[in-house]
PDB file of N, CA and C in Angstrom:
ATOM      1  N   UNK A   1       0.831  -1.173   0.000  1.00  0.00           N
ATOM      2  CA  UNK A   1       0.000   0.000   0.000  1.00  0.00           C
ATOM      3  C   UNK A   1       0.886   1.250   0.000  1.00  0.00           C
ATOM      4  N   UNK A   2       0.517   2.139  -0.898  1.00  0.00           N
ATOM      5  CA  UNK A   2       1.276   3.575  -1.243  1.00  0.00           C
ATOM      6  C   UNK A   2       1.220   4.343   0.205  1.00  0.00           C
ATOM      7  N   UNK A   3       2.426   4.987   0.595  1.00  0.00           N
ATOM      8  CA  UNK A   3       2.521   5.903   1.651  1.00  0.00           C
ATOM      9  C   UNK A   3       1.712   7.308   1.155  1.00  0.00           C
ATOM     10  N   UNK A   4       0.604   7.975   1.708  1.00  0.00           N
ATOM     11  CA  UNK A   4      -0.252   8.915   1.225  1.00  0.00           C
ATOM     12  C   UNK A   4      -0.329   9.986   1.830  1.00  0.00           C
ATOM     13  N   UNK A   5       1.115  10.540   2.551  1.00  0.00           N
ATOM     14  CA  UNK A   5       1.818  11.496   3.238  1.00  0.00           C
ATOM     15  C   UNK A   5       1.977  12.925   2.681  1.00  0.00           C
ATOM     16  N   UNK A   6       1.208  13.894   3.014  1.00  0.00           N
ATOM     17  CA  UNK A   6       1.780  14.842   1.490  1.00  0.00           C
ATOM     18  C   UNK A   6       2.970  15.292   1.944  1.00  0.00           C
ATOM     19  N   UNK A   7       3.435  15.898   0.681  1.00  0.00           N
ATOM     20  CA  UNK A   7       4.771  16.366   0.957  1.00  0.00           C
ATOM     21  C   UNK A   7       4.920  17.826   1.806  1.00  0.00           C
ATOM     22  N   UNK A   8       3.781  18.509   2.167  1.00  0.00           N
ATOM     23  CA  UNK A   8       3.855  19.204   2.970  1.00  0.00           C
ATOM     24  C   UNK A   8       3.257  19.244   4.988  1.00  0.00           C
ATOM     25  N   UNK A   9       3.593  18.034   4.731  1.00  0.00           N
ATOM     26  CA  UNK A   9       3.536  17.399   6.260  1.00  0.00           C
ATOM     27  C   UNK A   9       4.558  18.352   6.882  1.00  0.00           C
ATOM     28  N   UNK A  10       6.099  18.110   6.745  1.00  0.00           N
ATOM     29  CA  UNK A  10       6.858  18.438   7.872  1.00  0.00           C
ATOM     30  C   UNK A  10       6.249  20.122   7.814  1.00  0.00           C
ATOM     31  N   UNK A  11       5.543  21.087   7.521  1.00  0.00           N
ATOM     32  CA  UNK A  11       5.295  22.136   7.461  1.00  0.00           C
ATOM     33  C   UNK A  11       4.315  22.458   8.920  1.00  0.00           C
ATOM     34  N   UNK A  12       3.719  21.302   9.108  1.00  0.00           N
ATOM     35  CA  UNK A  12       3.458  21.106  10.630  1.00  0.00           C
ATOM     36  C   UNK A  12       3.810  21.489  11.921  1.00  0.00           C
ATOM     37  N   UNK A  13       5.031  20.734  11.875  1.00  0.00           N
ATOM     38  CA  UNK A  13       6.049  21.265  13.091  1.00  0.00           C
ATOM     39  C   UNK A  13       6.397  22.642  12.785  1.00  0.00           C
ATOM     40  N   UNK A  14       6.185  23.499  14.006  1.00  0.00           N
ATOM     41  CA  UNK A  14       6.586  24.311  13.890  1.00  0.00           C
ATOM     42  C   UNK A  14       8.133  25.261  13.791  1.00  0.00           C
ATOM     43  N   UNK A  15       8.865  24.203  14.829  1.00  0.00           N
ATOM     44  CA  UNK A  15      10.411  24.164  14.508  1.00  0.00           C
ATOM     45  C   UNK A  15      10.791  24.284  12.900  1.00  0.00           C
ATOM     46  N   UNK A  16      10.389  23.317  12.142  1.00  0.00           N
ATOM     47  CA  UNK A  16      10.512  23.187  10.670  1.00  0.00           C
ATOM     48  C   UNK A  16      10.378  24.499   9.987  1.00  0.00           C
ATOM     49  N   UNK A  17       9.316  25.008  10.271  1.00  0.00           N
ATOM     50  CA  UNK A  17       8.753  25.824   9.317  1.00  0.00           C
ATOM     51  C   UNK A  17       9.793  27.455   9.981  1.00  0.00           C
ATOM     52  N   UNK A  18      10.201  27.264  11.046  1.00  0.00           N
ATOM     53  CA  UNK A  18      10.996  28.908  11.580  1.00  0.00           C
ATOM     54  C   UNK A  18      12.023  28.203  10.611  1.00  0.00           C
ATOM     55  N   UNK A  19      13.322  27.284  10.802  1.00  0.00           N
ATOM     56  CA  UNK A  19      14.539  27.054  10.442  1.00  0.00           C
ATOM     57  C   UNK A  19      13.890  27.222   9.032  1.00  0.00           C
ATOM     58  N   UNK A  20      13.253  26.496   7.772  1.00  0.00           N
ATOM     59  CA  UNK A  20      12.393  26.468   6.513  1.00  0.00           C
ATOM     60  C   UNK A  20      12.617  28.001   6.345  1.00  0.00           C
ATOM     61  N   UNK A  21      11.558  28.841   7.184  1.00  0.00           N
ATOM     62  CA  UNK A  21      11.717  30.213   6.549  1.00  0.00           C
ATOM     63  C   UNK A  21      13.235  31.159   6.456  1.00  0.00           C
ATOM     64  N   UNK A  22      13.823  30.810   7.786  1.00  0.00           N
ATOM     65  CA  UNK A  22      15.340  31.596   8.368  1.00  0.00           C
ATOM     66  C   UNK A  22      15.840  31.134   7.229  1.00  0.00           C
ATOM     67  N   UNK A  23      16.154  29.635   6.817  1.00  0.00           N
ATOM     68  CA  UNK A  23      17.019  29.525   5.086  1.00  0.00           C
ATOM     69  C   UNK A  23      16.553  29.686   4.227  1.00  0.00           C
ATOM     70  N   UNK A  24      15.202  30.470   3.783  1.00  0.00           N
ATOM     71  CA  UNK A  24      14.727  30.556   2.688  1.00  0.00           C
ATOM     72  C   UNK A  24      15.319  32.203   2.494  1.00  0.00           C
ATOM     73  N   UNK A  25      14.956  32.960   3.692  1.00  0.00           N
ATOM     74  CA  UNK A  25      15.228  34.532   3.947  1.00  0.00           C
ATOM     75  C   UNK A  25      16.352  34.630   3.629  1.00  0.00           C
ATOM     76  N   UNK A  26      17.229  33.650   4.403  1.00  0.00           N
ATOM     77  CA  UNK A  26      19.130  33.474   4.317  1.00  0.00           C
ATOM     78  C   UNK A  26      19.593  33.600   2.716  1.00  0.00           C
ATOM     79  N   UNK A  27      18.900  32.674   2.278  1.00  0.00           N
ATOM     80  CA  UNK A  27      19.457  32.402   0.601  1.00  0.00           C
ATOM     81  C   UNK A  27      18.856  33.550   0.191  1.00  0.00           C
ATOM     82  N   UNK A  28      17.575  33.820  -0.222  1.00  0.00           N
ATOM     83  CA  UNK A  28      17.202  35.101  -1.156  1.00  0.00           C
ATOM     84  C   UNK A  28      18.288  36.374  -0.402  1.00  0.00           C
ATOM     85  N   UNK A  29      18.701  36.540   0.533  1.00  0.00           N
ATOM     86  CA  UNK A  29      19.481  37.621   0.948  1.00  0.00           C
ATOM     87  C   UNK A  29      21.190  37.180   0.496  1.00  0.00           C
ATOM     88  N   UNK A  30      21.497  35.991   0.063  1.00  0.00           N
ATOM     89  CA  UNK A  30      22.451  36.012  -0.541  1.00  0.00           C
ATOM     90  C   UNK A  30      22.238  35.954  -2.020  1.00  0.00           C
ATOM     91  N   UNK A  31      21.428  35.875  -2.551  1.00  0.00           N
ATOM     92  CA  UNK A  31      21.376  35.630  -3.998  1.00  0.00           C
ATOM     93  C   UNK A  31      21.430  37.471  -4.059  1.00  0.00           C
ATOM     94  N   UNK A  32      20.477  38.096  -3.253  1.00  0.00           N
ATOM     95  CA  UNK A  32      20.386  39.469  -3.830  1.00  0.00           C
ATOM     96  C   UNK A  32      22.076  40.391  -3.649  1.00  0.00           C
ATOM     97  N   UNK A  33      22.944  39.860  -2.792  1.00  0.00           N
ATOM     98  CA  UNK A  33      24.419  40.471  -2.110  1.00  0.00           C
ATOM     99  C   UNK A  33      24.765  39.961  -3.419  1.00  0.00           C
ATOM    100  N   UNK A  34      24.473  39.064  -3.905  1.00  0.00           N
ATOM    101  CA  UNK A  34      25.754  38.318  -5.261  1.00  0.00           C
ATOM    102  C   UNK A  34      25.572  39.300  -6.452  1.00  0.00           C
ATOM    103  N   UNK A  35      23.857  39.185  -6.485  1.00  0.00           N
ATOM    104  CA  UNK A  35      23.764  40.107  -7.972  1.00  0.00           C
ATOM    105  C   UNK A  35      24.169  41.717  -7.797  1.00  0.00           C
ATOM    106  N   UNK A  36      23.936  42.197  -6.175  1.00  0.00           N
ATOM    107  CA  UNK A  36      24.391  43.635  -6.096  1.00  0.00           C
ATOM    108  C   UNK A  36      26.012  43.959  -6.291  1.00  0.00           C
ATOM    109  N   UNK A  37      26.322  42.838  -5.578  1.00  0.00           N
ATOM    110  CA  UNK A  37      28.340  42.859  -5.992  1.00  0.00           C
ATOM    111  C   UNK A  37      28.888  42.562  -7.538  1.00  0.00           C
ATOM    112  N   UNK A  38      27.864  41.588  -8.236  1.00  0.00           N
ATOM    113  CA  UNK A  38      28.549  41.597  -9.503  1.00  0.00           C
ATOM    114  C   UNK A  38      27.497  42.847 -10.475  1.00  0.00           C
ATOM    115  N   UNK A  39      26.961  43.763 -10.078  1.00  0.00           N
ATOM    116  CA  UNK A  39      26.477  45.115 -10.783  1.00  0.00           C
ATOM    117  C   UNK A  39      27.053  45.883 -10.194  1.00  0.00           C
ATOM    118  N   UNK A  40      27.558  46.091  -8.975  1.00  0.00           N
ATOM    119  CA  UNK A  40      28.699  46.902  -8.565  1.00  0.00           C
ATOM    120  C   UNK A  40      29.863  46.700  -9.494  1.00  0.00           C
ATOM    121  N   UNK A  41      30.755  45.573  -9.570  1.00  0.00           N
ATOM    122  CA  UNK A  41      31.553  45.264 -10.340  1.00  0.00           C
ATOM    123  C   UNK A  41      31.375  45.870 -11.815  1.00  0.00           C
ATOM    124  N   UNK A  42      30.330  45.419 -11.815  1.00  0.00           N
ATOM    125  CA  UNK A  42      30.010  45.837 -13.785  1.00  0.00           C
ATOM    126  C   UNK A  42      29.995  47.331 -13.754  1.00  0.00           C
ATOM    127  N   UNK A  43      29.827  48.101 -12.486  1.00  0.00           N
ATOM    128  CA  UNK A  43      29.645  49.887 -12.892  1.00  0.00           C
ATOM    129  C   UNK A  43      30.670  50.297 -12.314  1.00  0.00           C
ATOM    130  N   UNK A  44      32.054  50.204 -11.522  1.00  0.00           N
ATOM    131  CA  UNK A  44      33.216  50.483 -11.646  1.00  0.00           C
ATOM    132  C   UNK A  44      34.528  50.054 -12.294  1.00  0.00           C
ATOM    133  N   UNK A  45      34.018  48.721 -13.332  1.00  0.00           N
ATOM    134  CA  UNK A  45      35.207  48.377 -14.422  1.00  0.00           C
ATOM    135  C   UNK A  45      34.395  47.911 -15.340  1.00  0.00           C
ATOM    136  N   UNK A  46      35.228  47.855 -16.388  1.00  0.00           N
ATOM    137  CA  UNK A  46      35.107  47.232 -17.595  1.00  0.00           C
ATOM    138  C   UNK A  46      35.066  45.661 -18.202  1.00  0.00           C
ATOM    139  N   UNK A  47      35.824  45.422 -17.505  1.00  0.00           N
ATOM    140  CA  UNK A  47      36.410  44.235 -17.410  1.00  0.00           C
ATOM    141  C   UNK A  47      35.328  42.959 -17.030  1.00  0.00           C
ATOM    142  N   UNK A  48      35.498  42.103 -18.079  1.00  0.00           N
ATOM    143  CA  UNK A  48      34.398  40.926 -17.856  1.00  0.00           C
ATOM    144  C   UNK A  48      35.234  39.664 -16.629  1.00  0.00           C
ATOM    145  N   UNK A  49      36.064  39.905 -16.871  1.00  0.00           N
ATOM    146  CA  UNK A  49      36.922  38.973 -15.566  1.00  0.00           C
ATOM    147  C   UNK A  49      36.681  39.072 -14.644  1.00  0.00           C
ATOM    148  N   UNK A  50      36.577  40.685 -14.116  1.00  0.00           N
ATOM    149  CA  UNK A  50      36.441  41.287 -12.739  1.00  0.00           C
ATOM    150  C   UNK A  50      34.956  40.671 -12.320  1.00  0.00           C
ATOM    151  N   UNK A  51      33.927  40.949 -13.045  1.00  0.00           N
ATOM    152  CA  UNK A  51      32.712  40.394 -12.733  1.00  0.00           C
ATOM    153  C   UNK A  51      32.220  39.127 -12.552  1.00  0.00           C
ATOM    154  N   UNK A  52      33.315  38.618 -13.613  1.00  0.00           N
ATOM    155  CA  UNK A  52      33.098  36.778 -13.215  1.00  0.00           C
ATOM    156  C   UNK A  52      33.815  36.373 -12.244  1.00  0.00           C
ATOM    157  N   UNK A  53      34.955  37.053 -11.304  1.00  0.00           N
ATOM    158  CA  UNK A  53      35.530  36.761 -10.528  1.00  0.00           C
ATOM    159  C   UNK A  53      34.713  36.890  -9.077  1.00  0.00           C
ATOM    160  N   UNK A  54      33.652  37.913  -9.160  1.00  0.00           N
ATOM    161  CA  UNK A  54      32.533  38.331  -7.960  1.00  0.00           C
ATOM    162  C   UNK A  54      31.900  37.165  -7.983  1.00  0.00           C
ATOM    163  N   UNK A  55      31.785  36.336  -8.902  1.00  0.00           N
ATOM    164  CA  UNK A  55      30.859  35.213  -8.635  1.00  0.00           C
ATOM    165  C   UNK A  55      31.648  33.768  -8.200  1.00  0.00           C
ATOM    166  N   UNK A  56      32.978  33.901  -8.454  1.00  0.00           N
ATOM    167  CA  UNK A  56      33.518  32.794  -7.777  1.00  0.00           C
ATOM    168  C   UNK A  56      34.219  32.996  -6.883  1.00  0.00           C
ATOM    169  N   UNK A  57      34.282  34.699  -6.243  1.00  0.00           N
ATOM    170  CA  UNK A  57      34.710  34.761  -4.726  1.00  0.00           C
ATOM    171  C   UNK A  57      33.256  34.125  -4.000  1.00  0.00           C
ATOM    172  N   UNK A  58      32.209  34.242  -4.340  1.00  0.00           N
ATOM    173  CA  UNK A  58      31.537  33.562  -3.498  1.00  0.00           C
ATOM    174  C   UNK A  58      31.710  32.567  -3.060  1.00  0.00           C
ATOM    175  N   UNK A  59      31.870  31.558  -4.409  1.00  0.00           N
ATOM    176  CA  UNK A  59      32.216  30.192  -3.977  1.00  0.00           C
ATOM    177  C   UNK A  59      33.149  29.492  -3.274  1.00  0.00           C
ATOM    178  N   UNK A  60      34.253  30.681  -3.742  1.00  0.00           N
ATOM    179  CA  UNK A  60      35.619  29.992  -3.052  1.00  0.00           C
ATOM    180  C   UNK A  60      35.660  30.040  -1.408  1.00  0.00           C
ATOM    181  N   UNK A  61      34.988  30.752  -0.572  1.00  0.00           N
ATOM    182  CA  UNK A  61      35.005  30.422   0.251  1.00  0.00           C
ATOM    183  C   UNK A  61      34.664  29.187   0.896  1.00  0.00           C
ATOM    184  N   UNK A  62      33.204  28.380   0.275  1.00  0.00           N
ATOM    185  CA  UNK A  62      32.930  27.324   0.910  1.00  0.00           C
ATOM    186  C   UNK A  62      34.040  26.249   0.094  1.00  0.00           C
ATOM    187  N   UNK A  63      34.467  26.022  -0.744  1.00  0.00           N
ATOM    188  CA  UNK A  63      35.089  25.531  -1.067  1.00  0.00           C
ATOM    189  C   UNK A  63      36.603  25.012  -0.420  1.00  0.00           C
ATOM    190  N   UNK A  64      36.764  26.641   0.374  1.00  0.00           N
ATOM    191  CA  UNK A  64      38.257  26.185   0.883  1.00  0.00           C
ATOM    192  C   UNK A  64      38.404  26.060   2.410  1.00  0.00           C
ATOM    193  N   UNK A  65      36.999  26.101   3.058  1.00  0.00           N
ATOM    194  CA  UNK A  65      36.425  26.940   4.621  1.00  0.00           C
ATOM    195  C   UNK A  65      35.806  25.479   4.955  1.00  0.00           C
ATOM    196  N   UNK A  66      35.261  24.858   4.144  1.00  0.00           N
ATOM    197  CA  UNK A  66      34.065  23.665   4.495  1.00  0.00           C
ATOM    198  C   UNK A  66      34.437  22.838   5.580  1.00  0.00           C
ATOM    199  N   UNK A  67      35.420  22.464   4.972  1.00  0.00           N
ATOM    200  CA  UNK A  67      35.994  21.175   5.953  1.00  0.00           C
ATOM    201  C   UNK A  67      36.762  21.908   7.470  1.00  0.00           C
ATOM    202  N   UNK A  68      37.654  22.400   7.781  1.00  0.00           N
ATOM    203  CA  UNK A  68      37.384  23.000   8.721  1.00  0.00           C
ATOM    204  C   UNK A  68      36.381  23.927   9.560  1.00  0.00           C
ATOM    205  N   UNK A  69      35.159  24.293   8.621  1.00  0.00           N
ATOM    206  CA  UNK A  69      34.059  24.739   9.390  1.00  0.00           C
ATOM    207  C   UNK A  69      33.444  23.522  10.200  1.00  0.00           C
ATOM    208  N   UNK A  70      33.598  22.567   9.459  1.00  0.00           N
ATOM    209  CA  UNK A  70      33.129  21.118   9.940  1.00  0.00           C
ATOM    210  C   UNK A  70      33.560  20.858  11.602  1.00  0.00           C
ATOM    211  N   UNK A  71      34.997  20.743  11.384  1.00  0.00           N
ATOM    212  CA  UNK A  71      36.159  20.731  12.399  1.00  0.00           C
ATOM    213  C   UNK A  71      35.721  21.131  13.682  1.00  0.00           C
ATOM    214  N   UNK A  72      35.383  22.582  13.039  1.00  0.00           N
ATOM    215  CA  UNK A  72      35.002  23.595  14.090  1.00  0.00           C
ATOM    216  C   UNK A  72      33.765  23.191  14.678  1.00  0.00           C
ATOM    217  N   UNK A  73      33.090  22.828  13.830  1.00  0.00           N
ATOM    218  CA  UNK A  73      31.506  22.803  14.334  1.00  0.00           C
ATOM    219  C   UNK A  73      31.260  21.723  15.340  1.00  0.00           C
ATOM    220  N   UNK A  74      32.439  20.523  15.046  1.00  0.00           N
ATOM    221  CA  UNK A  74      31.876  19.255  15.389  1.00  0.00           C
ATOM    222  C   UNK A  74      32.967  19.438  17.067  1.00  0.00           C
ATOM    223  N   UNK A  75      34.067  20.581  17.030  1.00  0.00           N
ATOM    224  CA  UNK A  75      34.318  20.465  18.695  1.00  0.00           C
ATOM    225  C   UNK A  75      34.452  22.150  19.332  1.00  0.00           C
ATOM    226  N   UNK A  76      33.229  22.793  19.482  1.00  0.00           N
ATOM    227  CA  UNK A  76      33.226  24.077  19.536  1.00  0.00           C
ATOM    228  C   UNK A  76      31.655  24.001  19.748  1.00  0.00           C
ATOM    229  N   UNK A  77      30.719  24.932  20.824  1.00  0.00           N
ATOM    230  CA  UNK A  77      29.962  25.211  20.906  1.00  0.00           C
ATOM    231  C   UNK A  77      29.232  25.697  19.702  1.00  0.00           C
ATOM    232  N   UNK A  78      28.317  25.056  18.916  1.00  0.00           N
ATOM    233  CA  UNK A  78      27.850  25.558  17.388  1.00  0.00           C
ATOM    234  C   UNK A  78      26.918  26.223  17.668  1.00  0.00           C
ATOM    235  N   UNK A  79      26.400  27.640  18.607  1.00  0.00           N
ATOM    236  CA  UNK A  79      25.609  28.777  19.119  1.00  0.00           C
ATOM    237  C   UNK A  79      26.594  29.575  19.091  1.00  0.00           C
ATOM    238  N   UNK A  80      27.973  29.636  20.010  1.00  0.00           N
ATOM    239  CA  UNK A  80      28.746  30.540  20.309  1.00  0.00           C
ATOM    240  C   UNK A  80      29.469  30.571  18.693  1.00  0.00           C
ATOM    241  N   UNK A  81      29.552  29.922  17.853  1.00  0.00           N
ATOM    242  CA  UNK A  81      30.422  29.575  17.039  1.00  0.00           C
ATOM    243  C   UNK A  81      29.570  30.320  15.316  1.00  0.00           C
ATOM    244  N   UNK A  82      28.576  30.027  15.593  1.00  0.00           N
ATOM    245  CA  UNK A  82      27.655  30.559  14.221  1.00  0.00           C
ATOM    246  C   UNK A  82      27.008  32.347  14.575  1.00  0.00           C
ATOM    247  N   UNK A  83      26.984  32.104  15.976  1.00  0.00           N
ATOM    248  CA  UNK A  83      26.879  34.167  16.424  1.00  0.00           C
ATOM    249  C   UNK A  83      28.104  34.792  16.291  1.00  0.00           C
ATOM    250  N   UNK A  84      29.658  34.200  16.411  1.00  0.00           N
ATOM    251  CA  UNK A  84      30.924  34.637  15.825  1.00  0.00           C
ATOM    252  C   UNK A  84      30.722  35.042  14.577  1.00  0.00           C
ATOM    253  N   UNK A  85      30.227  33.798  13.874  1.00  0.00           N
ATOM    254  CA  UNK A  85      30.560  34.062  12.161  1.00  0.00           C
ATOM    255  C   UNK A  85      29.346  34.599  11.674  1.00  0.00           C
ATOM    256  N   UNK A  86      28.125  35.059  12.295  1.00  0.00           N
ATOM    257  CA  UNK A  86      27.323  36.303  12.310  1.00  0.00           C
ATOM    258  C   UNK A  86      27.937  37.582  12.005  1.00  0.00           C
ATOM    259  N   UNK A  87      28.129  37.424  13.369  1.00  0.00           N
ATOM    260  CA  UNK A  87      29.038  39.143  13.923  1.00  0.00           C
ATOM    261  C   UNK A  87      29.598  39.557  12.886  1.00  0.00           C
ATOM    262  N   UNK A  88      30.931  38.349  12.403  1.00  0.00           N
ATOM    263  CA  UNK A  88      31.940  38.562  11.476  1.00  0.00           C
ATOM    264  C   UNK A  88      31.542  39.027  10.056  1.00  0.00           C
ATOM    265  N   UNK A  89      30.418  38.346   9.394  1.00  0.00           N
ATOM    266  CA  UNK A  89      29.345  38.761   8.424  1.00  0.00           C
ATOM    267  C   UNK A  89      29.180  40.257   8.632  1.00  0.00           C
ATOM    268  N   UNK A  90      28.417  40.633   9.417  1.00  0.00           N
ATOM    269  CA  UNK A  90      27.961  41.971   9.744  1.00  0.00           C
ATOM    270  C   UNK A  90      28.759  43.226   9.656  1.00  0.00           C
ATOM    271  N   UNK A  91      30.282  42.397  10.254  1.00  0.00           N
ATOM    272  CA  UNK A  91      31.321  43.512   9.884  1.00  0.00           C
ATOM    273  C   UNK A  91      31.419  44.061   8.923  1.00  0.00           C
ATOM    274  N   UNK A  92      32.051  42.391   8.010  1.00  0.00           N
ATOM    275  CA  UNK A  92      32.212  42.909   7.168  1.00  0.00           C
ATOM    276  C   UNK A  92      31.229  43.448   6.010  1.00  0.00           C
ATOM    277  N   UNK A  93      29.978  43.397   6.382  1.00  0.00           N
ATOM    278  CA  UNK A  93      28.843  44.109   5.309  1.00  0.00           C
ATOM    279  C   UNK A  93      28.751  45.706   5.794  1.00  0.00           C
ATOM    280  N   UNK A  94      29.254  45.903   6.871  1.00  0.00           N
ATOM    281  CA  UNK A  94      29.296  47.322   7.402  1.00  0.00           C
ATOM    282  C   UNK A  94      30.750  47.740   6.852  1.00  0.00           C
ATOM    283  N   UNK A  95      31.623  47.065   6.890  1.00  0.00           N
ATOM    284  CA  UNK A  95      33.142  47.635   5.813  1.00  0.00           C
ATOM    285  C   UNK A  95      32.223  48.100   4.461  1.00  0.00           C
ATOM    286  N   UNK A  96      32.217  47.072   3.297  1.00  0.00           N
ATOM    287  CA  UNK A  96      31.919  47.561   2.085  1.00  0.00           C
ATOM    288  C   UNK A  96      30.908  48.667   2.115  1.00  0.00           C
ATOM    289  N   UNK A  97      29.721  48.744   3.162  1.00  0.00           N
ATOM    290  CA  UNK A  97      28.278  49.856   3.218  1.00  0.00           C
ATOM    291  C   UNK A  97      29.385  50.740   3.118  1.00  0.00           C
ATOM    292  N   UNK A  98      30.236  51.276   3.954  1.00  0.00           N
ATOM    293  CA  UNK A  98      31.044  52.293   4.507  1.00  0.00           C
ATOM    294  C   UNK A  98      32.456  52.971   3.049  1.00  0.00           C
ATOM    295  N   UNK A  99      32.955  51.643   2.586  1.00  0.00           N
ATOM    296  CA  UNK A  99      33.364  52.068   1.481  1.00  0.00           C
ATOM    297  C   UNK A  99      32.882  52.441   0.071  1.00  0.00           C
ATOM    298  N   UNK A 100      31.603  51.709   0.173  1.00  0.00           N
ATOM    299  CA  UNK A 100      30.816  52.550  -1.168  1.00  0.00           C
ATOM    300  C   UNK A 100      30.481  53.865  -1.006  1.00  0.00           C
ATOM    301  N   UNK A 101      29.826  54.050   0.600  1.00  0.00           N
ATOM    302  CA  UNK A 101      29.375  55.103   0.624  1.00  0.00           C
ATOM    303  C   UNK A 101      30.358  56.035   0.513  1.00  0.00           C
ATOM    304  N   UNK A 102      31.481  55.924   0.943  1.00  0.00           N
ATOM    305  CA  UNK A 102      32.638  56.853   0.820  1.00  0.00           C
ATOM    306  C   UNK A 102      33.306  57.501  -0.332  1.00  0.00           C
ATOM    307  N   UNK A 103      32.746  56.255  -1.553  1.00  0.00           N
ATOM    308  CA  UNK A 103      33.190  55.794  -2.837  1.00  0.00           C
ATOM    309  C   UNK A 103      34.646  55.751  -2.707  1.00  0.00           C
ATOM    310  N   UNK A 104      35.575  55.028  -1.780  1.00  0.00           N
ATOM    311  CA  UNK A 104      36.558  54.437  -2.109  1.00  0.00           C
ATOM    312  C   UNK A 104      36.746  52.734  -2.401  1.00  0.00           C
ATOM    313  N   UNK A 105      35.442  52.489  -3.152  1.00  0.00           N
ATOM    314  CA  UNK A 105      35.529  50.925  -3.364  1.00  0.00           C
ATOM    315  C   UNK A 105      36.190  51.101  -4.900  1.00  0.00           C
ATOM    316  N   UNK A 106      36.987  50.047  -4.919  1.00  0.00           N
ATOM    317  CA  UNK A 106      37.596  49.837  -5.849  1.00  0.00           C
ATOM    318  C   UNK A 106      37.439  47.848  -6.502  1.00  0.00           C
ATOM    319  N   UNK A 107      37.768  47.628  -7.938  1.00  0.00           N
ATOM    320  CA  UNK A 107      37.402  46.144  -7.902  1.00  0.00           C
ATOM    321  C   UNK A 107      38.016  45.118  -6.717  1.00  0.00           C
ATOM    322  N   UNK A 108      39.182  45.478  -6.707  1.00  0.00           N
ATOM    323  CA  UNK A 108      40.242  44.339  -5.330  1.00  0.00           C
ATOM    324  C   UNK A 108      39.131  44.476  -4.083  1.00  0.00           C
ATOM    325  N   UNK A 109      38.880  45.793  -3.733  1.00  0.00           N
ATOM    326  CA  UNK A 109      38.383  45.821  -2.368  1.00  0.00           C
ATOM    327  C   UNK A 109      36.999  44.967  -2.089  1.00  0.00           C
ATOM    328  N   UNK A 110      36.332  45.107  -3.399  1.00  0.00           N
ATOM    329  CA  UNK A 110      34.818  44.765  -3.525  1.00  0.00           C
ATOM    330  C   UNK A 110      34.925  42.836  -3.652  1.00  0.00           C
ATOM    331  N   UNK A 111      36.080  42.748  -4.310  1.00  0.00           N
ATOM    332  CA  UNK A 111      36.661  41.092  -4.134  1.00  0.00           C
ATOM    333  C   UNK A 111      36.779  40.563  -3.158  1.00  0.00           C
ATOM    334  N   UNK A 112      37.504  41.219  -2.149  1.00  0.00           N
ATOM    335  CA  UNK A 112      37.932  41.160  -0.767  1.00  0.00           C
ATOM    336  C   UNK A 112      37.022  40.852  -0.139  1.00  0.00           C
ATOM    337  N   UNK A 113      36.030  42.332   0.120  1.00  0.00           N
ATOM    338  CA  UNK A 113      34.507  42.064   0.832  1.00  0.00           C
ATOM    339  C   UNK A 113      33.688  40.706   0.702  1.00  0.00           C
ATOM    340  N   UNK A 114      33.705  40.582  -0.487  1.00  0.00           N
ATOM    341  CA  UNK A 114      32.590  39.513  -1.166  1.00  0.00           C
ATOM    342  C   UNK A 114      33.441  38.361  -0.623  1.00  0.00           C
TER     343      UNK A 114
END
């Protein structure tokens, strides 16, 4: 006999549905930082490199961070440890706010940030 579960069961729990929304909010707020950094990019250079490079500083972080985030996660309080790398986020989104607004962003710096 077919399991006749819909697929929006776990939407139930309410736990589900806060963490569900917090990564849904999380991602659309990084998809929108990616496209604002690589149209930043595109309106202070020319250069098609520079812009394709905004899109794989994103990546390169998880790429080279993963496995020791792991590390970290698996012997380190993972509350005290994800409000660090909050904070650290926040900084640095208050650096770049601060250098656009200043207009001393330049492509390296906007690389950096991202």
């Amino acid at each position: 006999m077919p399991d006749r579960r819909s697929s929006l069961a776990p939407f139930r729990n309410e736990t589900f549905r806060v963490i569900w929304a917090a990564s849904l909010i999380s991602n659309f707020g990084g998809l929108i930082q990616s496209v604002g950094a690589a149209w930043m990019m595109a309106s202070i250079t020319s250069s098609a490199n520079m812009v394709a490079l905004v899109q794989a500083s994103t990546s390169l972080p998880i790429m080279l961070f993963s496995v020791a985030a792991g590390a970290l996660a698996d012997n380190f309080d993972r509350r005290k440890l994800m409000l660090t790398a909050q904070c650290f986020m926040l900084a640095v989104a208050i650096g770049l706010t601060l250098c656009t607004w200043y207009g001393v962003i330049t492509p390296w710096l906007l690389l950096t940030f991202t």
